[in-house]
C-alpha atoms as a PDB file:
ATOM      1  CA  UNK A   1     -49.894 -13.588  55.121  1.00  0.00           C
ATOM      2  CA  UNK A   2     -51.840 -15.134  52.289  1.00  0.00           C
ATOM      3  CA  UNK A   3     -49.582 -12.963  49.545  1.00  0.00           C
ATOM      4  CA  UNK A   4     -46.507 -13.791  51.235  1.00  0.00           C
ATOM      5  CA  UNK A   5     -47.039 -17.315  50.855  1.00  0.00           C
ATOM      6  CA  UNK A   6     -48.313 -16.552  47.683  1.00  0.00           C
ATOM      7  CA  UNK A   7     -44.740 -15.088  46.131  1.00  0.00           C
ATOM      8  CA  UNK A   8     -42.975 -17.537  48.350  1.00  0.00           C
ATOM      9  CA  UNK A   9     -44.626 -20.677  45.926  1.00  0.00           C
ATOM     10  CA  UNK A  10     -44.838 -18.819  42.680  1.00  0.00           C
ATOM     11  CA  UNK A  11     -41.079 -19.291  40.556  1.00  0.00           C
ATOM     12  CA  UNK A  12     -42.078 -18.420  37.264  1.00  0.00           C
ATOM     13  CA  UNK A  13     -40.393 -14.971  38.146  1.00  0.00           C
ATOM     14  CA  UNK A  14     -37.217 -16.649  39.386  1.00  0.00           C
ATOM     15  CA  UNK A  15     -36.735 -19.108  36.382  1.00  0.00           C
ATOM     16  CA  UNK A  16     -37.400 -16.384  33.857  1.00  0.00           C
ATOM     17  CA  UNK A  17     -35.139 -14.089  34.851  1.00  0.00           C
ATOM     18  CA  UNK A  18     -32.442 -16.784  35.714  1.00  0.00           C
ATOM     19  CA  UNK A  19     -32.938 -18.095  31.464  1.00  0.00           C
ATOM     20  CA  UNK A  20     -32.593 -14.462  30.707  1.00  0.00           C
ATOM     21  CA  UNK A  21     -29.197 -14.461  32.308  1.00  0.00           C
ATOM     22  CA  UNK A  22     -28.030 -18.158  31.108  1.00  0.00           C
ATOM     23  CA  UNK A  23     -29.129 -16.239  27.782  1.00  0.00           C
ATOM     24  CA  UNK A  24     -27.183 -13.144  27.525  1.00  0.00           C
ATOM     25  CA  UNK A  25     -24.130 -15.123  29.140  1.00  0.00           C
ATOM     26  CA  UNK A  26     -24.357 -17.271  26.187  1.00  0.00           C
ATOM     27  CA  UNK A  27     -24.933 -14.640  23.870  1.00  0.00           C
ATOM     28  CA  UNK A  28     -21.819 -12.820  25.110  1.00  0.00           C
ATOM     29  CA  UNK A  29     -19.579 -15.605  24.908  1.00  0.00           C
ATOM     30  CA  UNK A  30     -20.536 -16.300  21.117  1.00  0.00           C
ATOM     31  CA  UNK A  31     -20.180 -13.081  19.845  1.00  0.00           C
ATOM     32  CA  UNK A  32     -16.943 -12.682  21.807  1.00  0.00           C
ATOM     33  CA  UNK A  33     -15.762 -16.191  20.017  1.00  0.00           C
ATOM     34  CA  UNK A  34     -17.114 -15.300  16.514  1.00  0.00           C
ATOM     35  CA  UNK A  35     -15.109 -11.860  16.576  1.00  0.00           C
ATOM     36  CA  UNK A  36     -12.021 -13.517  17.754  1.00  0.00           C
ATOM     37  CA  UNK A  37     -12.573 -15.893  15.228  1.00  0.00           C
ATOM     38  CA  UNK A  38     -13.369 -13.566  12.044  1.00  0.00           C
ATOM     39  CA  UNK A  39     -10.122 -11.476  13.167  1.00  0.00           C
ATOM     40  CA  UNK A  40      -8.008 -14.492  13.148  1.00  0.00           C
ATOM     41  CA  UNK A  41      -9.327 -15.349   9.621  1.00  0.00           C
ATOM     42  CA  UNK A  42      -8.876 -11.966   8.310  1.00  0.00           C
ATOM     43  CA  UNK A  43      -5.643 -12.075   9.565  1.00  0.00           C
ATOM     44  CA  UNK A  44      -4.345 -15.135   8.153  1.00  0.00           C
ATOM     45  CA  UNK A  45      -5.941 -13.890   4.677  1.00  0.00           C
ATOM     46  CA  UNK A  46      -4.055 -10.202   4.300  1.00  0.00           C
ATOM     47  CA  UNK A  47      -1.264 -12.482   4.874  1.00  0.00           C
ATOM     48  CA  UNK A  48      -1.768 -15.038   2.434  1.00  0.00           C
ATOM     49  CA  UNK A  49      -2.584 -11.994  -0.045  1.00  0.00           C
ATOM     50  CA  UNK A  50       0.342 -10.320   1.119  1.00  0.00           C
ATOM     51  CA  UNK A  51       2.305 -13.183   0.116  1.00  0.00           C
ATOM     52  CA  UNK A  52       0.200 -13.259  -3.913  1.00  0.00           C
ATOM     53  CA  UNK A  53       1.082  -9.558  -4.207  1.00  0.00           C
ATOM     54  CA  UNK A  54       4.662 -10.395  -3.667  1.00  0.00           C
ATOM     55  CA  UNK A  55       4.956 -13.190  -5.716  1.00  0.00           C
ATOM     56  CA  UNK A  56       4.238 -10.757  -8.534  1.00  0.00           C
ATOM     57  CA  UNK A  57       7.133 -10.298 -11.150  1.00  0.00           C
ATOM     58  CA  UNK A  58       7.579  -6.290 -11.751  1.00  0.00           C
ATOM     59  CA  UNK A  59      10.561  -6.830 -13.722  1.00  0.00           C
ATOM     60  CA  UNK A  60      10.484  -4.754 -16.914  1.00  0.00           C
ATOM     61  CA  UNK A  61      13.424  -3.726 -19.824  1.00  0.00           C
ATOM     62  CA  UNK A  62      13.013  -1.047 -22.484  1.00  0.00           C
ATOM     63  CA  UNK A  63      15.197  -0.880 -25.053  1.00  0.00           C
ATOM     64  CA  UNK A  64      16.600   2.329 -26.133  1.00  0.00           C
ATOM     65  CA  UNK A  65      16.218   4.314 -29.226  1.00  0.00           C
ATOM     66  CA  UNK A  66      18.752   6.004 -31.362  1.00  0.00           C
ATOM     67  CA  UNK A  67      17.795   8.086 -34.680  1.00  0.00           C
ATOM     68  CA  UNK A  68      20.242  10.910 -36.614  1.00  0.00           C
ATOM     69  CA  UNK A  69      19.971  13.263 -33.895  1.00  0.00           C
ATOM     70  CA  UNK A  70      18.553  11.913 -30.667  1.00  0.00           C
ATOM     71  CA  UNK A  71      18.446   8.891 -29.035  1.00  0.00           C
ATOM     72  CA  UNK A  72      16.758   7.810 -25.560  1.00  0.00           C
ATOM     73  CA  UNK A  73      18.258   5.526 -23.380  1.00  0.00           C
ATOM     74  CA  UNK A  74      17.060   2.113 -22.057  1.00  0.00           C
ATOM     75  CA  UNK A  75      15.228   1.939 -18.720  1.00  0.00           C
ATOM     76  CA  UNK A  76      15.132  -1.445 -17.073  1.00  0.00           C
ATOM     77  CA  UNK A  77      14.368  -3.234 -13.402  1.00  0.00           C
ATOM     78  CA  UNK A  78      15.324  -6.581 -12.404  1.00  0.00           C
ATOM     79  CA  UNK A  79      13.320  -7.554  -9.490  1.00  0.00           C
ATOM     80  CA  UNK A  80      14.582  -9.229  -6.346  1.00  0.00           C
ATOM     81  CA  UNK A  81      13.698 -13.162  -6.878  1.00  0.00           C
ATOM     82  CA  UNK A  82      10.369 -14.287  -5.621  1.00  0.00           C
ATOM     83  CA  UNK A  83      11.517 -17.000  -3.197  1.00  0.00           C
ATOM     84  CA  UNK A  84      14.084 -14.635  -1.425  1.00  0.00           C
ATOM     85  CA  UNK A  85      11.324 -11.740  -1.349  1.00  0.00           C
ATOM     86  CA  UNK A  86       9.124 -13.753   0.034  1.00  0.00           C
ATOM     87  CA  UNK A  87      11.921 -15.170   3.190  1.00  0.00           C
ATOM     88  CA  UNK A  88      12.260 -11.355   3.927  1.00  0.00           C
ATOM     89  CA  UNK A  89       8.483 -10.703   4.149  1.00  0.00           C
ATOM     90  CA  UNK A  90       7.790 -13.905   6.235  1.00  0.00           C
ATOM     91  CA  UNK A  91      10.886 -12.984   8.729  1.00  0.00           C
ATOM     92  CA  UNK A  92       9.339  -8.970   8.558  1.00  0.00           C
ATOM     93  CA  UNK A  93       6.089 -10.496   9.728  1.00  0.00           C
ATOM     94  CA  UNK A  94       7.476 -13.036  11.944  1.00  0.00           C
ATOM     95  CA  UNK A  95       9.302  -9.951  13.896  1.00  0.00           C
ATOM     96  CA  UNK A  96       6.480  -7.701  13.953  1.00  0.00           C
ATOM     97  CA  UNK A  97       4.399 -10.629  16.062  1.00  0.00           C
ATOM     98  CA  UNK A  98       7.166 -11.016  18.318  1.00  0.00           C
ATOM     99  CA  UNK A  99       8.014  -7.863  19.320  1.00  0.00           C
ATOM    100  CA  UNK A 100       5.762  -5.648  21.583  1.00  0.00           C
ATOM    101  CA  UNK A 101       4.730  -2.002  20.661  1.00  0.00           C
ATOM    102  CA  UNK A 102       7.060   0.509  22.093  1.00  0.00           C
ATOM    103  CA  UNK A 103       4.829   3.606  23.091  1.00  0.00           C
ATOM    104  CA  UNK A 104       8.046   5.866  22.369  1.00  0.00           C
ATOM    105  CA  UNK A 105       8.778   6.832  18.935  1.00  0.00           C
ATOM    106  CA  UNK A 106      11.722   6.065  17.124  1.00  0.00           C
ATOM    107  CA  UNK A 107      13.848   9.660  16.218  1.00  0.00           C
ATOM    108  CA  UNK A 108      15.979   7.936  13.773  1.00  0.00           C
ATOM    109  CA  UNK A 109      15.451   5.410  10.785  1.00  0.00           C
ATOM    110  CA  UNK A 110      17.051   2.550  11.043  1.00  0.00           C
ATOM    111  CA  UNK A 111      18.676   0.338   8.269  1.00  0.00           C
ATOM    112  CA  UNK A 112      16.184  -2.044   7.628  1.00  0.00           C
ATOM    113  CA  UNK A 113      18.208  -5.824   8.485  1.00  0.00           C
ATOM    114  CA  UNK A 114      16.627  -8.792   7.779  1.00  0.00           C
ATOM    115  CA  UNK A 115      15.655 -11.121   9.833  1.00  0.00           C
ATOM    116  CA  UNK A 116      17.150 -14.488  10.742  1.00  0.00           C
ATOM    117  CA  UNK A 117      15.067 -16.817   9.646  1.00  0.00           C
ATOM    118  CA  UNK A 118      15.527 -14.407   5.992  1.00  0.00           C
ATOM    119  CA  UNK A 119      19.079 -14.784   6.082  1.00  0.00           C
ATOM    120  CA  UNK A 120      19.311 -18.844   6.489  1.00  0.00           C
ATOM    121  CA  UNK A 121      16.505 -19.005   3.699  1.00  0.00           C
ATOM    122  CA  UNK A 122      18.651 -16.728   1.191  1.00  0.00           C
ATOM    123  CA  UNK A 123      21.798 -17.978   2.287  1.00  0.00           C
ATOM    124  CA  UNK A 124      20.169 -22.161   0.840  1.00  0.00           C
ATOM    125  CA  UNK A 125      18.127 -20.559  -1.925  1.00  0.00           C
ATOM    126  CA  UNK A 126      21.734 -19.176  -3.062  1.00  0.00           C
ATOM    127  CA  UNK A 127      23.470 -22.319  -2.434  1.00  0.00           C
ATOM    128  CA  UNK A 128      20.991 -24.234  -4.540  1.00  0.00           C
ATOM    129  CA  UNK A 129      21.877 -21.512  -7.277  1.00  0.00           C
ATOM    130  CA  UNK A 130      25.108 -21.758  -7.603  1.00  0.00           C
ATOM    131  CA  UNK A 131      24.860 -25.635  -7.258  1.00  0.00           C
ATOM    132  CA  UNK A 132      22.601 -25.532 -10.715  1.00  0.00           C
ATOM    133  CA  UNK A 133      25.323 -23.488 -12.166  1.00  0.00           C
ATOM    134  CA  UNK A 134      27.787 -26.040 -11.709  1.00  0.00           C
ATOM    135  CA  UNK A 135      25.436 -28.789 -13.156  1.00  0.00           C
ATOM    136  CA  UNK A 136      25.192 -26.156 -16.284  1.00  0.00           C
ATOM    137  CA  UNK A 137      28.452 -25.916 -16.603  1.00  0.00           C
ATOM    138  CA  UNK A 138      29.522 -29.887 -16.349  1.00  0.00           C
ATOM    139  CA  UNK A 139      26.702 -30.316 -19.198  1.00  0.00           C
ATOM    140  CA  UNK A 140      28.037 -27.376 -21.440  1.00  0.00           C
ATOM    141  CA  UNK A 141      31.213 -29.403 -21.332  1.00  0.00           C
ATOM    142  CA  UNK A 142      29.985 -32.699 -22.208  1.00  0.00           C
ATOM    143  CA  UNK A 143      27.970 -31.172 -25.156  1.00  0.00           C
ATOM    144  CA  UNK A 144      31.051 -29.919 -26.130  1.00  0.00           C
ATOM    145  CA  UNK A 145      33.495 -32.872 -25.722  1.00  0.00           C
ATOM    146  CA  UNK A 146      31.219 -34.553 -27.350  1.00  0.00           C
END
């Protein structure tokens, strides 16, 4: 009787074991936050150097060369401008977060469309264009006139 009532008034057991849970609880939830957190900011920084890769100009133009009895012709590449580029990506990546993973495969490529939100962006970007054209022009023609 006199160890029954003994464990029956001692807690020490009871309060460590109950900190030990409130513990690892804790400890789980943290870690399980922090990852979630370091994959969001990982994340958001593949895209933003996703986006500096892009904005990279890879436009290049050699001239040809032409002696008495050979010549070699001129290579050149005009990239696609930045600010469209950069719609297409941004719609690419907007689509790919919307839509869920198919488990099937795909047997057959697909032309690649762009996305909406690409198309309104290039369809302004070359509105703008040919709206500084115009301005170009009207000032060609008063330096002219004048």
């Amino acid at each position: 009787m006199h160890l029954l009532n003994k464990f029956w008034n001692e807690e020490l057991g009871l309060v460590v074991s109950a900190e030990l849970v409130m513990l690892g609880t804790v400890g789980v939830l943290g870690a399980t936050v922090g990852l979630s957190t370091a994959s969001t900011a990982i994340n958001d920084e593949l895209l933003e150097f996703s986006h500096a890769i892009r904005s990279l100009d890879q436009s290049y133009h050699v001239e040809g060369h032409q002696s008495c009895r050979a010549w070699t012709a001129s290579s050149s590449y005009r990239q696609q401008d930045v600010e469209i580029s950069r719609a297409d990506l941004c719609g690419q990546i907007e689509s790919m977060q919307n839509t869920e993973k198919s488990s099937e495969k795909q047997s057959t490529i697909k032309k690649r469309k762009a996305p909406p939100k690409a198309k309104e962006l290039r369809k302004k970007l070359e509105q703008k264009k040919k709206n500084e054209n115009k301005k170009k022009a009207k000032q060609k023609k008063k330096s002219q006139n004048a």
